[in-house]
C-alpha atoms as a PDB file:
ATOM      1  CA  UNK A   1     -43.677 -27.412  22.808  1.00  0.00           C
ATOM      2  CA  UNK A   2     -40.531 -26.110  24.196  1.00  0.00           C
ATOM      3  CA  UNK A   3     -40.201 -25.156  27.688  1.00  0.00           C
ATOM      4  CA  UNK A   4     -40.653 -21.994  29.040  1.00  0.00           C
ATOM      5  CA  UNK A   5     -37.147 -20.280  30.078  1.00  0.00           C
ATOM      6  CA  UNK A   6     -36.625 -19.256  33.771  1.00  0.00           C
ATOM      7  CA  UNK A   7     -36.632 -15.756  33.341  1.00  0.00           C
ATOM      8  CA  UNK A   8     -36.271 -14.962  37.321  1.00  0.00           C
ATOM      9  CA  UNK A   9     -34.079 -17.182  38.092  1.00  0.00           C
ATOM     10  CA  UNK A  10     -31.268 -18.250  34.875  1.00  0.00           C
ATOM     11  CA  UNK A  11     -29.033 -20.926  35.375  1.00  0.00           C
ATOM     12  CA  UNK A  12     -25.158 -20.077  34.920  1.00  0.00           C
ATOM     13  CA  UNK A  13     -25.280 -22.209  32.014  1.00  0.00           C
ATOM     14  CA  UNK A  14     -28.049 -20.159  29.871  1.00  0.00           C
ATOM     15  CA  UNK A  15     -26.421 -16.702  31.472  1.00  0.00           C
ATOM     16  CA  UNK A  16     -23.259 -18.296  29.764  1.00  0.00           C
ATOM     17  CA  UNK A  17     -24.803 -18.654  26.593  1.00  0.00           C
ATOM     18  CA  UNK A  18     -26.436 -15.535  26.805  1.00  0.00           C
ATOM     19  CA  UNK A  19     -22.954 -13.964  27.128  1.00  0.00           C
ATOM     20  CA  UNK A  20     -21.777 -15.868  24.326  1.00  0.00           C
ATOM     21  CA  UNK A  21     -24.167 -14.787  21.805  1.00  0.00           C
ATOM     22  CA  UNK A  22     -23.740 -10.902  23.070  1.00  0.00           C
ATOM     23  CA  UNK A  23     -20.192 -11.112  22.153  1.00  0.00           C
ATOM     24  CA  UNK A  24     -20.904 -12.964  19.138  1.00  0.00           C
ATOM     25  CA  UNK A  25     -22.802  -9.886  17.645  1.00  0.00           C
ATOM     26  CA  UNK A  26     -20.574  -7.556  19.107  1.00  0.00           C
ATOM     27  CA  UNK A  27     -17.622  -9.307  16.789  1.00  0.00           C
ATOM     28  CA  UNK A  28     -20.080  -9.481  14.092  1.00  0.00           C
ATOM     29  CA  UNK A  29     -21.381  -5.728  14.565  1.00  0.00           C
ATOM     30  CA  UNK A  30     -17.312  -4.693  14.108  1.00  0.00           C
ATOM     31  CA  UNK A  31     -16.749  -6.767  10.937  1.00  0.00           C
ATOM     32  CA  UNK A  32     -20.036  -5.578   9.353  1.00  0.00           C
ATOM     33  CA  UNK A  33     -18.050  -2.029   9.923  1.00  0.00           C
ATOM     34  CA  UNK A  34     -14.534  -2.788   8.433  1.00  0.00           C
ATOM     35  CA  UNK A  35     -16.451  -3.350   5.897  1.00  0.00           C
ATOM     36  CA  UNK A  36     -16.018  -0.363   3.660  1.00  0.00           C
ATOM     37  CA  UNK A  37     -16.572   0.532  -0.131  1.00  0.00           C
ATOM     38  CA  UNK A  38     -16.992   3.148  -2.694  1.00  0.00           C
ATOM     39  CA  UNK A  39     -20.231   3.877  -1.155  1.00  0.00           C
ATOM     40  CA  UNK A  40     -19.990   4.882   1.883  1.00  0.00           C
ATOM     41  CA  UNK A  41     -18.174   8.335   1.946  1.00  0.00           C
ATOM     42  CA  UNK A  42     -19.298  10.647   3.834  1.00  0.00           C
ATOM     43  CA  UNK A  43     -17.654  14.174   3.298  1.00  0.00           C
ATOM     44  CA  UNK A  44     -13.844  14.804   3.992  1.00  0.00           C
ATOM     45  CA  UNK A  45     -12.722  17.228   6.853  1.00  0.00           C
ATOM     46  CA  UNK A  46      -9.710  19.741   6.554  1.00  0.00           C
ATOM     47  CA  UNK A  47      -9.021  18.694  10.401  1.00  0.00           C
ATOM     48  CA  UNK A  48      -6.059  16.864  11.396  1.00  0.00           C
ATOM     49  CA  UNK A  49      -6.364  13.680  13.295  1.00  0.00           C
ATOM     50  CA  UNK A  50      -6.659  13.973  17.049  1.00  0.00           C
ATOM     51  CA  UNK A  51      -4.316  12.539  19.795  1.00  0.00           C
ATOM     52  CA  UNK A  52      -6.621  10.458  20.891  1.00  0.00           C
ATOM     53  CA  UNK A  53      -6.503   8.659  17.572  1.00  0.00           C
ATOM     54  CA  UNK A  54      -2.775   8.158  17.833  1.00  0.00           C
ATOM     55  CA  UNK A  55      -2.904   4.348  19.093  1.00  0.00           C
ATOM     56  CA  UNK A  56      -0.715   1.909  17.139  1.00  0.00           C
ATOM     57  CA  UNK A  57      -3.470  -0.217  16.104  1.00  0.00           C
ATOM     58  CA  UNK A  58      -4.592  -3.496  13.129  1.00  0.00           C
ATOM     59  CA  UNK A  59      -7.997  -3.018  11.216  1.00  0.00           C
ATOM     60  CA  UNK A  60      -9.314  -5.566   8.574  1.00  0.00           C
ATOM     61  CA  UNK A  61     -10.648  -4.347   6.150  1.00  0.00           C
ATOM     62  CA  UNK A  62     -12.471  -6.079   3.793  1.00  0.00           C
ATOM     63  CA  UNK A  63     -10.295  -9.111   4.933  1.00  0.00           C
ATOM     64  CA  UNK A  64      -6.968  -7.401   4.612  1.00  0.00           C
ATOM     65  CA  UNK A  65      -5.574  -6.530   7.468  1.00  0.00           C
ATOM     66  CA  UNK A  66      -3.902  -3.267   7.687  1.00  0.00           C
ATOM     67  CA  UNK A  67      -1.150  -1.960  10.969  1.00  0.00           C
ATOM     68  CA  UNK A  68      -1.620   1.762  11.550  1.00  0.00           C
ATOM     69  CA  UNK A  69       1.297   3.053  13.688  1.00  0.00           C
ATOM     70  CA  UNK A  70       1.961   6.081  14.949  1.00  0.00           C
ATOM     71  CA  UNK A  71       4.932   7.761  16.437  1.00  0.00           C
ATOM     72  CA  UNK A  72       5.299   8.788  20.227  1.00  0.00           C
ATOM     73  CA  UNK A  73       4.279  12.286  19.498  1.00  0.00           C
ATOM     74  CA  UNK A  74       1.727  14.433  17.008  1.00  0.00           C
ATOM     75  CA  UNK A  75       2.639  13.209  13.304  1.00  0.00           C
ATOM     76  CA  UNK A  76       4.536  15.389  11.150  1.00  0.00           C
ATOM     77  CA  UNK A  77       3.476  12.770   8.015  1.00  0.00           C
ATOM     78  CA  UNK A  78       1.226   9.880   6.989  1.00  0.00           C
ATOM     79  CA  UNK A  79       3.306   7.290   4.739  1.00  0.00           C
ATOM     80  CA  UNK A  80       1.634   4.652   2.564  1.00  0.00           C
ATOM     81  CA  UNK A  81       4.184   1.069   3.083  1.00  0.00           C
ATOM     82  CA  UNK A  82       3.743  -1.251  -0.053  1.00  0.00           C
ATOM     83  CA  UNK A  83       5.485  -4.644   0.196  1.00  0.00           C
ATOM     84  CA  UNK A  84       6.559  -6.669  -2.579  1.00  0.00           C
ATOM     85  CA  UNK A  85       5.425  -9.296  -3.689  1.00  0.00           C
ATOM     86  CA  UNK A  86       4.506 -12.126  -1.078  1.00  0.00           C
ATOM     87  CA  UNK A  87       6.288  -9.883   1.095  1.00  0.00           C
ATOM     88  CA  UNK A  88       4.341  -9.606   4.842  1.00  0.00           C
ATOM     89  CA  UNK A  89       3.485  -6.385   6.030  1.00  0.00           C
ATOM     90  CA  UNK A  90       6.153  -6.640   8.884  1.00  0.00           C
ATOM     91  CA  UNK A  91       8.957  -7.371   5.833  1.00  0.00           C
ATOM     92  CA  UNK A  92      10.803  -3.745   5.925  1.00  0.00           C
ATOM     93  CA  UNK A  93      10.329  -3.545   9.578  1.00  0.00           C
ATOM     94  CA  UNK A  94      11.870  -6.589  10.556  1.00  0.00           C
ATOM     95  CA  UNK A  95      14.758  -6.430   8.238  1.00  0.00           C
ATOM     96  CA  UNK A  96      14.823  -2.706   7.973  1.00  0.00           C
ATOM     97  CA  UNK A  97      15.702   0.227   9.923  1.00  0.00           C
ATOM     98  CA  UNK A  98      12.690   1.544   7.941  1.00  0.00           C
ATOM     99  CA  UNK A  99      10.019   1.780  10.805  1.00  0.00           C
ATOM    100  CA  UNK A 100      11.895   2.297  13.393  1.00  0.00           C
ATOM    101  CA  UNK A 101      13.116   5.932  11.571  1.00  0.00           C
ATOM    102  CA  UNK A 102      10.033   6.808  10.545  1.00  0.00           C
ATOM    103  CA  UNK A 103       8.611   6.789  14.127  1.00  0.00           C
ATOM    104  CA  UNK A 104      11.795   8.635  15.103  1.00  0.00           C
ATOM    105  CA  UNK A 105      11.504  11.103  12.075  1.00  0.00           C
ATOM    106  CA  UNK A 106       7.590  11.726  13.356  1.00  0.00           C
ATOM    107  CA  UNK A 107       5.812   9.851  10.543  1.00  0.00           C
ATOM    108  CA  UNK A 108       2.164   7.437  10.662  1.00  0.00           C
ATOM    109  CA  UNK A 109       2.733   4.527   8.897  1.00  0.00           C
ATOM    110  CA  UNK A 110       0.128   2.995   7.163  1.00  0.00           C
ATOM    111  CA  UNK A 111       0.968  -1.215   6.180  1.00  0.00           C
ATOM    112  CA  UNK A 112      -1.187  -2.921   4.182  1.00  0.00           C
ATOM    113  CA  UNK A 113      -1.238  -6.825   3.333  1.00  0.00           C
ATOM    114  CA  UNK A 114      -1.037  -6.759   0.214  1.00  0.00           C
ATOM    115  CA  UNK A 115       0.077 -10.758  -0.268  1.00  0.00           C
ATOM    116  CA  UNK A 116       0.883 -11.974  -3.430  1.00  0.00           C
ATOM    117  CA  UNK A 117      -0.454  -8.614  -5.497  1.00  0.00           C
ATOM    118  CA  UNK A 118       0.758  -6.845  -8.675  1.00  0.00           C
ATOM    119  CA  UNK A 119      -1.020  -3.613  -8.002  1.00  0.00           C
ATOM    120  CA  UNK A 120      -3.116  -3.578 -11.037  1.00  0.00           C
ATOM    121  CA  UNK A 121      -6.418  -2.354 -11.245  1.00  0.00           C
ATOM    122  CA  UNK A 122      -8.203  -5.436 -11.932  1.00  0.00           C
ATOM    123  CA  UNK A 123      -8.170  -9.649 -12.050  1.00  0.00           C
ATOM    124  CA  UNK A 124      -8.972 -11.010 -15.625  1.00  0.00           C
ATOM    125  CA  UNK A 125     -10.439 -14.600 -16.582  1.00  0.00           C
ATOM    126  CA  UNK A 126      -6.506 -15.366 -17.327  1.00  0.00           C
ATOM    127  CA  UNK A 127      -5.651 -14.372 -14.160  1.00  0.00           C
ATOM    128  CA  UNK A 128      -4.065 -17.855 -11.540  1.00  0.00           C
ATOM    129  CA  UNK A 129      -7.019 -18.574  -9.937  1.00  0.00           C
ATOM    130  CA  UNK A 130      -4.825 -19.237  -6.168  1.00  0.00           C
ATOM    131  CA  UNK A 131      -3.768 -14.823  -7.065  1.00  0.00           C
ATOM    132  CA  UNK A 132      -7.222 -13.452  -7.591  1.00  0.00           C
ATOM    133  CA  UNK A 133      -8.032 -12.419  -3.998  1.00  0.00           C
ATOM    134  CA  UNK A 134      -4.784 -10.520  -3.422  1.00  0.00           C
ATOM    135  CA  UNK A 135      -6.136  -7.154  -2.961  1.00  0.00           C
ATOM    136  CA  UNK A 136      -5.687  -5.044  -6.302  1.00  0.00           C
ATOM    137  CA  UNK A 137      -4.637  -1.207  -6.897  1.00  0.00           C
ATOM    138  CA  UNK A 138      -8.527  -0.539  -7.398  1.00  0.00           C
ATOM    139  CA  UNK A 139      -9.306  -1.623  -3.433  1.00  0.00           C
ATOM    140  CA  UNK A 140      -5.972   0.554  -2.347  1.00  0.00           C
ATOM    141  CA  UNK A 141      -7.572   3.523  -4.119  1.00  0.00           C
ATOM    142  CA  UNK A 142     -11.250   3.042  -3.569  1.00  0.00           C
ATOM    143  CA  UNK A 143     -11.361   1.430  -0.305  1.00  0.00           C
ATOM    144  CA  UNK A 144      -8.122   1.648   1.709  1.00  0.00           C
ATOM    145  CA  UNK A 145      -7.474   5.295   1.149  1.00  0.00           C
ATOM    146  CA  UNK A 146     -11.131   6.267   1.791  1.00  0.00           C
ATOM    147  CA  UNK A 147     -11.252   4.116   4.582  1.00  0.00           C
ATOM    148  CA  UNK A 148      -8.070   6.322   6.474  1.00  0.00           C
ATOM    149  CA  UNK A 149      -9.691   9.784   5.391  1.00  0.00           C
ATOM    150  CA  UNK A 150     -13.103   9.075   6.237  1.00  0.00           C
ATOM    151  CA  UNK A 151     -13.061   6.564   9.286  1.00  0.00           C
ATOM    152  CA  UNK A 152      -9.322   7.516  10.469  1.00  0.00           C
ATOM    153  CA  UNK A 153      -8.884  11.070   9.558  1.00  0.00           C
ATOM    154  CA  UNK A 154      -5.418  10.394   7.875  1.00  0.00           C
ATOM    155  CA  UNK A 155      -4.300  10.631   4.503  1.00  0.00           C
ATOM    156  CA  UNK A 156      -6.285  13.736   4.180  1.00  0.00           C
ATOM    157  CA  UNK A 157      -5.328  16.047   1.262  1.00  0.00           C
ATOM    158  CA  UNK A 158      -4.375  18.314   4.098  1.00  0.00           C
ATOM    159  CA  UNK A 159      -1.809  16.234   5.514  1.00  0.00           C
ATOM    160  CA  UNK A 160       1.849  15.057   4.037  1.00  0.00           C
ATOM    161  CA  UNK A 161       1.187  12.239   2.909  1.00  0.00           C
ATOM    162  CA  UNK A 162       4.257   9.963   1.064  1.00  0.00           C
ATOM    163  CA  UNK A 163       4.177   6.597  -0.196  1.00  0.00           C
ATOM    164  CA  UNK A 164       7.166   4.290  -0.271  1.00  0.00           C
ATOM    165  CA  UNK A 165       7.427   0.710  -1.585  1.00  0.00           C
ATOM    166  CA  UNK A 166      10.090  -2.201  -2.183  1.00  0.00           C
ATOM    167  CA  UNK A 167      10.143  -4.508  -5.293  1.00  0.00           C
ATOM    168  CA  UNK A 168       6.583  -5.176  -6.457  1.00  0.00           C
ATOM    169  CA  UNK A 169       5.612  -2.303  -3.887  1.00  0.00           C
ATOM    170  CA  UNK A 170       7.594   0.412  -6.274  1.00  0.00           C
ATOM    171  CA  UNK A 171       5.673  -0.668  -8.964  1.00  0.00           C
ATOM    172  CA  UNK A 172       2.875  -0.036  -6.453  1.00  0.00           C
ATOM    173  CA  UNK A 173       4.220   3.416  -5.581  1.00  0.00           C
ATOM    174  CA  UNK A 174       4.194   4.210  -9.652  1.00  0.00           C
ATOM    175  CA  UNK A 175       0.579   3.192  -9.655  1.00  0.00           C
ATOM    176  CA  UNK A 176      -0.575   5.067  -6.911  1.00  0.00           C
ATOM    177  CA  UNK A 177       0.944   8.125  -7.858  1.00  0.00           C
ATOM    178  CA  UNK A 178      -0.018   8.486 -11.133  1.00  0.00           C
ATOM    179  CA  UNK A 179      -3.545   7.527 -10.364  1.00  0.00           C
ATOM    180  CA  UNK A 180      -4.146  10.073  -6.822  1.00  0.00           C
ATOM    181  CA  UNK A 181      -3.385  13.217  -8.365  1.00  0.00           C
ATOM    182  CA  UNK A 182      -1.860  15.758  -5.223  1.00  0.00           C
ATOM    183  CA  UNK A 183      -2.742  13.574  -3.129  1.00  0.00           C
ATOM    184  CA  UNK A 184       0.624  12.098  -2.249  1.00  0.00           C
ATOM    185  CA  UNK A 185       3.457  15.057  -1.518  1.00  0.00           C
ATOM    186  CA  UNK A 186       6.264  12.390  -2.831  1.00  0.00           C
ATOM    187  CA  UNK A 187       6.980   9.098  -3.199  1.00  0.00           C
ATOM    188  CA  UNK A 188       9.879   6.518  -3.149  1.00  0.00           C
ATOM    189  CA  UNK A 189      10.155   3.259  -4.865  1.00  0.00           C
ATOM    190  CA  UNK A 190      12.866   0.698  -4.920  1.00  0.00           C
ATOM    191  CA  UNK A 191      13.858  -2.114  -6.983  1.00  0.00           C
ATOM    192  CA  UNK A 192      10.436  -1.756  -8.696  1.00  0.00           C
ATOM    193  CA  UNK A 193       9.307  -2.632 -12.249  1.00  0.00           C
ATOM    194  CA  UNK A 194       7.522  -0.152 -14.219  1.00  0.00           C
ATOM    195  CA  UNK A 195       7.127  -1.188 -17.720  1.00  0.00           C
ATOM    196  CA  UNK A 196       5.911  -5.341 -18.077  1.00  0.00           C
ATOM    197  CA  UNK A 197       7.115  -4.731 -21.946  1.00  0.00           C
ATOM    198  CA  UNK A 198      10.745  -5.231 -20.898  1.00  0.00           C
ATOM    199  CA  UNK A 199       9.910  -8.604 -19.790  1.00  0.00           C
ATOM    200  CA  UNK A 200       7.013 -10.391 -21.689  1.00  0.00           C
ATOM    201  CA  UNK A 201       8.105 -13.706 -20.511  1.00  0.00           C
ATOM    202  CA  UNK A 202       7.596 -12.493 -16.515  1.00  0.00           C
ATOM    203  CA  UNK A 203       5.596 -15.206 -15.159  1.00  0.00           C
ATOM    204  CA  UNK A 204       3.954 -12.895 -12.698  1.00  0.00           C
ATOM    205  CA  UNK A 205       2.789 -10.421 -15.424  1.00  0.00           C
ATOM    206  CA  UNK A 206       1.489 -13.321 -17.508  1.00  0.00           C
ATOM    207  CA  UNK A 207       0.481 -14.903 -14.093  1.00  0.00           C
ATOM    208  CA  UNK A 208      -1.841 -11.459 -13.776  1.00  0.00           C
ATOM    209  CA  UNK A 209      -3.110 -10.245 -17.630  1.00  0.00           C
ATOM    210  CA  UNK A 210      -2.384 -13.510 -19.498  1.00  0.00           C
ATOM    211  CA  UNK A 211       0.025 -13.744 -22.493  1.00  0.00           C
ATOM    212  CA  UNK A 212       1.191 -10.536 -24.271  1.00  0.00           C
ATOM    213  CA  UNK A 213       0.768 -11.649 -27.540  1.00  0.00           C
ATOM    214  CA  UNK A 214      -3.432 -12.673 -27.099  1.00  0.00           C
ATOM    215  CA  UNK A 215      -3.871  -9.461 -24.584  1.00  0.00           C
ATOM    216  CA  UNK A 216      -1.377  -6.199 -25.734  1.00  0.00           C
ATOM    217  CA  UNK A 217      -3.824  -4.167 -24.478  1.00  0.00           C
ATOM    218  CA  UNK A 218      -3.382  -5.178 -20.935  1.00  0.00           C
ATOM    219  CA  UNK A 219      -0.101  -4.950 -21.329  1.00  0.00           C
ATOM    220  CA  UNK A 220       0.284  -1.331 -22.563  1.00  0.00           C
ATOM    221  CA  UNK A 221      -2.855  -0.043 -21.072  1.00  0.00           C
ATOM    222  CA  UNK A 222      -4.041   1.267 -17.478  1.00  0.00           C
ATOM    223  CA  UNK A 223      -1.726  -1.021 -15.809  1.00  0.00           C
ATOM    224  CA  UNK A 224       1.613  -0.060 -17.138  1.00  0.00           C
ATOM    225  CA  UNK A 225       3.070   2.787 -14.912  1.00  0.00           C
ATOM    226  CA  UNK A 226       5.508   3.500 -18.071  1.00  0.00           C
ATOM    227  CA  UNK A 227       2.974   4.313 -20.877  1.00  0.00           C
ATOM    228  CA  UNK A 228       0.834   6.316 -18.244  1.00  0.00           C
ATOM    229  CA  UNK A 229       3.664   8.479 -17.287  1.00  0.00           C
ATOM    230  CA  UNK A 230       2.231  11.709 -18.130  1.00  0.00           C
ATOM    231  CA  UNK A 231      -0.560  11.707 -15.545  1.00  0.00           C
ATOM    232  CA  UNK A 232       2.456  11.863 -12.878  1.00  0.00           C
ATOM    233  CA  UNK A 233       1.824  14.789 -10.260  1.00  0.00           C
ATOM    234  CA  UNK A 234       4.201  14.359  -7.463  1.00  0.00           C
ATOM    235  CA  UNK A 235       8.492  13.420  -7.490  1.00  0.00           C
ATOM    236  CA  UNK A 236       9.885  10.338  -7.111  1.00  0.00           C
ATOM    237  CA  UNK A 237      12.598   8.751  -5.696  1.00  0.00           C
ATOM    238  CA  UNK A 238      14.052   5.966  -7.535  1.00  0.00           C
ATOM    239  CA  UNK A 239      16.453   3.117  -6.328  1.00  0.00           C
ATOM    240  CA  UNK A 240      17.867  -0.040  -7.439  1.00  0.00           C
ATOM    241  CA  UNK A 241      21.054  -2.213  -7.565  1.00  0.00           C
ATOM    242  CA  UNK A 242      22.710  -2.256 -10.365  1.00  0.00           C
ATOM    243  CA  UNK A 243      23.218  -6.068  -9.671  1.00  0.00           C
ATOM    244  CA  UNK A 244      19.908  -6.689  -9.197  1.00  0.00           C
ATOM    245  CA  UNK A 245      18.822 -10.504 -10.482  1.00  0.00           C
ATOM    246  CA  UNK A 246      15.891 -10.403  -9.644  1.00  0.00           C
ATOM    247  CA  UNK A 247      14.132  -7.213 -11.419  1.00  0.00           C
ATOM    248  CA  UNK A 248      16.667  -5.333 -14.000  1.00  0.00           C
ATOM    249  CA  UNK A 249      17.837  -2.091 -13.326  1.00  0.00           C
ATOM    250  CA  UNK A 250      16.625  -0.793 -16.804  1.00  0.00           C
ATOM    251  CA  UNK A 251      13.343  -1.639 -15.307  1.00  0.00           C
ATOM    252  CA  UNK A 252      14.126   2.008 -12.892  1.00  0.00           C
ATOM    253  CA  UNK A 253      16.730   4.020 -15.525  1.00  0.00           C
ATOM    254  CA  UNK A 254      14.239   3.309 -18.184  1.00  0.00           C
ATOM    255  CA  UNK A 255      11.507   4.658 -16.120  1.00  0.00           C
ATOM    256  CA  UNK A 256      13.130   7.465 -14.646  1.00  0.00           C
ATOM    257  CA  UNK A 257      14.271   8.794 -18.389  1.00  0.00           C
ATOM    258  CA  UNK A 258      10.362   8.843 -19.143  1.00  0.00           C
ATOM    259  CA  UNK A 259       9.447  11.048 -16.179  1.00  0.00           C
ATOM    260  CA  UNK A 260      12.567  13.031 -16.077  1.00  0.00           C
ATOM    261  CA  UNK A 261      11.811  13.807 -19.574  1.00  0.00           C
ATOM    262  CA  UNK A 262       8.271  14.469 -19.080  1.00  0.00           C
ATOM    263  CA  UNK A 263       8.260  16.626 -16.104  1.00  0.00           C
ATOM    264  CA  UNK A 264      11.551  17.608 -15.781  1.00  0.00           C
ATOM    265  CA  UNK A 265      10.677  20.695 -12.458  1.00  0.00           C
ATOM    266  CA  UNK A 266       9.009  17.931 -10.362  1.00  0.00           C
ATOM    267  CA  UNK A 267      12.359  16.971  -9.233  1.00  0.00           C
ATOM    268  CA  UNK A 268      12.663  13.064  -9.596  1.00  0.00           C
ATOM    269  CA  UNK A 269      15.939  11.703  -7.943  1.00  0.00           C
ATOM    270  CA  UNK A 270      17.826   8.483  -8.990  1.00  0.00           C
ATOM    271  CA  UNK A 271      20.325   6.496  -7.526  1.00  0.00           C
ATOM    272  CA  UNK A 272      21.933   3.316  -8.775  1.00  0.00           C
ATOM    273  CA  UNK A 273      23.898   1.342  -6.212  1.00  0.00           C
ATOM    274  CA  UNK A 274      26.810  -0.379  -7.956  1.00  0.00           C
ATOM    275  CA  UNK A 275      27.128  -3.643  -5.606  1.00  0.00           C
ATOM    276  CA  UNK A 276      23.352  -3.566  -5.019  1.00  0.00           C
ATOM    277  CA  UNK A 277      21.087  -6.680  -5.320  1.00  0.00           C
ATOM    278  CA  UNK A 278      17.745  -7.348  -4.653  1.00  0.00           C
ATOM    279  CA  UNK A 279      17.693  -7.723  -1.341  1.00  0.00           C
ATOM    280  CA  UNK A 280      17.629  -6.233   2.554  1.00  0.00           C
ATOM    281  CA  UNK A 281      21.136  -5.177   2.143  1.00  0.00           C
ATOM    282  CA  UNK A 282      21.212  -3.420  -0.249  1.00  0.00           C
ATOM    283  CA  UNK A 283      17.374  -1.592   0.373  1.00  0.00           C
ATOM    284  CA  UNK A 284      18.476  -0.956   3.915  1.00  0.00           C
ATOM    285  CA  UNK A 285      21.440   1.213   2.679  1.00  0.00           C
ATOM    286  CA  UNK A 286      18.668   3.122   1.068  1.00  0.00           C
ATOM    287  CA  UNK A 287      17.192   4.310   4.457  1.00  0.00           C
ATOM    288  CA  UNK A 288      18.577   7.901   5.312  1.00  0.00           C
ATOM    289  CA  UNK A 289      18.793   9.276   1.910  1.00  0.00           C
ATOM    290  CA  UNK A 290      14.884   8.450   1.813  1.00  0.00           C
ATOM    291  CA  UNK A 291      14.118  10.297   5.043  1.00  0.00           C
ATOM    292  CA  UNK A 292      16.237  13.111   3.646  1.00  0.00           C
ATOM    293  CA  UNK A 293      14.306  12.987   0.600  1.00  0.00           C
ATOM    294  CA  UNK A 294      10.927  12.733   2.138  1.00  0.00           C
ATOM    295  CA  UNK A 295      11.990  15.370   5.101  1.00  0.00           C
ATOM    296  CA  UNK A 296      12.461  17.591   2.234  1.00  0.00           C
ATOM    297  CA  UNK A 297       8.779  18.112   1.192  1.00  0.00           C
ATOM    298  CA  UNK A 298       7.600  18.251   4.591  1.00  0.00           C
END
């Protein structure tokens, strides 16, 4: 039979312990509540979020860790960051003068890690099995964005919100849009590829949904920003250089005919940089025309 603990008198070495496992389920207690799903939503508020919620801070959620940032006084805007792909979350403020105007311009940013994802709605039995827990469209709309309403009082309908993304990220922006109604007052996307049928052979695509020719439905369906242009609410600005190597500029002229053409009074904007490439150089040049843009529905 085990002894009988000292309860009048602990050693240093059970008090230790003690302490241990209190901070143990303290740590476990906080994880248990990043955890956050479809489920729990308890009823939006048309307040705006409080100053004392203004504290630059990281969350993980549902193992993805997420940078919330605010600037030094009450924000004027809340702006989704999507990062290409295997792009960090720190990517366009490192080599970028991207963050550091949006806290000057007044805006939250909101930075997901979003890893190695191609911001579709779901993984498939094709899909690389090292890719499947990227985090998909379906946990930006479900989870994220319910998470920063709910638990963080941003993102509310109420608010301006904007969403802005780089490479793999504007395809993000295109999904996002077209799937959050009013939600978003805007949204800017750079270098981004919209329609996978321009490129059939793009490993990542096939990577993602398997081969076009066994799956065309994947291809054409829910996950192509292209064929679901219609369901697009809220204008877009679109970027890319025209020297790009990496994703082709048709990828952005093409797409911008289709929701020029569709919605011609939600006042899309593109520009085409002549000497641009895929790359911080040319994105950075970007910078002030999107603050201009975005300033614009503020």
């Amino acid at each position: 039979m085990p002894n009988k603990p000292n309860i009048q008198f602990p050693s240093f070495k059970n008090f230790f312990a003690s302490l241990s496992c209190f901070l143990i389920l303290g740590i476990s207690m906080f994880t248990i509540q990043m955890s956050y799903g479809q489920d729990e939503k308890p009823g939006i508020t048309n307040s705006e979020p409080g100053n004392d919620l203004q504290k630059d801070t990281t969350i993980i959620l549902n193992n993805v860790a997420v940078d919330i940032s605010y600037p030094a006084g009450k924000a004027k805007g809340f702006i989704l960051v999507l990062p290409g792909w295997n792009f960090n979350r720190e990517d366009a403020c490192k080599n970028s003068d991207f963050c550091h105007l949006a806290k000057q311009y007044g805006y939250c940013l909101i930075r997901p890690e979003m890893g190695k994802s191609a911001y579709l709605f779901e993984n498939f039995k094709e899909t690389r099995e090292d890719w499947v827990h990227y985090p998909t469209l379906k946990w930006v709309i479900d989870t994220l964005i319910p998470f920063c309403q709910h638990k963080l009082r941003i993102l509310l309908p109420v608010n301006k919100n904007f969403l802005f993304g780089i490479s793999t990220g504007g395809r993000g922006v295109a999904q996002i849009a077209i799937n959050t109604g009013n939600l978003f007052a805007a949204g800017v996307a750079l270098s981004g590829d919209y329609n996978q049928l321009l490129q059939k052979d793009d490993k990542l695509m096939t990577g993602y949904l398997g081969l076009y020719e066994k799956f065309p439905s994947r291809w054409t369906g829910k996950d192509n920003p292209f064929m679901k242009a219609e369901q697009l609410k809220i204008p877009l600005y679109l970027g890319h250089g025209k020297l790009d190597k990496i994703v082709p500029v048709e990828q952005t002229t093409t797409f911008f005919t289709q929701i020029s053409s569709i919605s011609t009074q939600l006042g899309h904007v593109l520009h085409i940089d002549e000497s641009g490439g895929h790359n911080y150089n040319y994105w950075n040049s970007e910078m002030q025309r999107i603050f201009a843009f975005f300033y614009s529905y503020l």
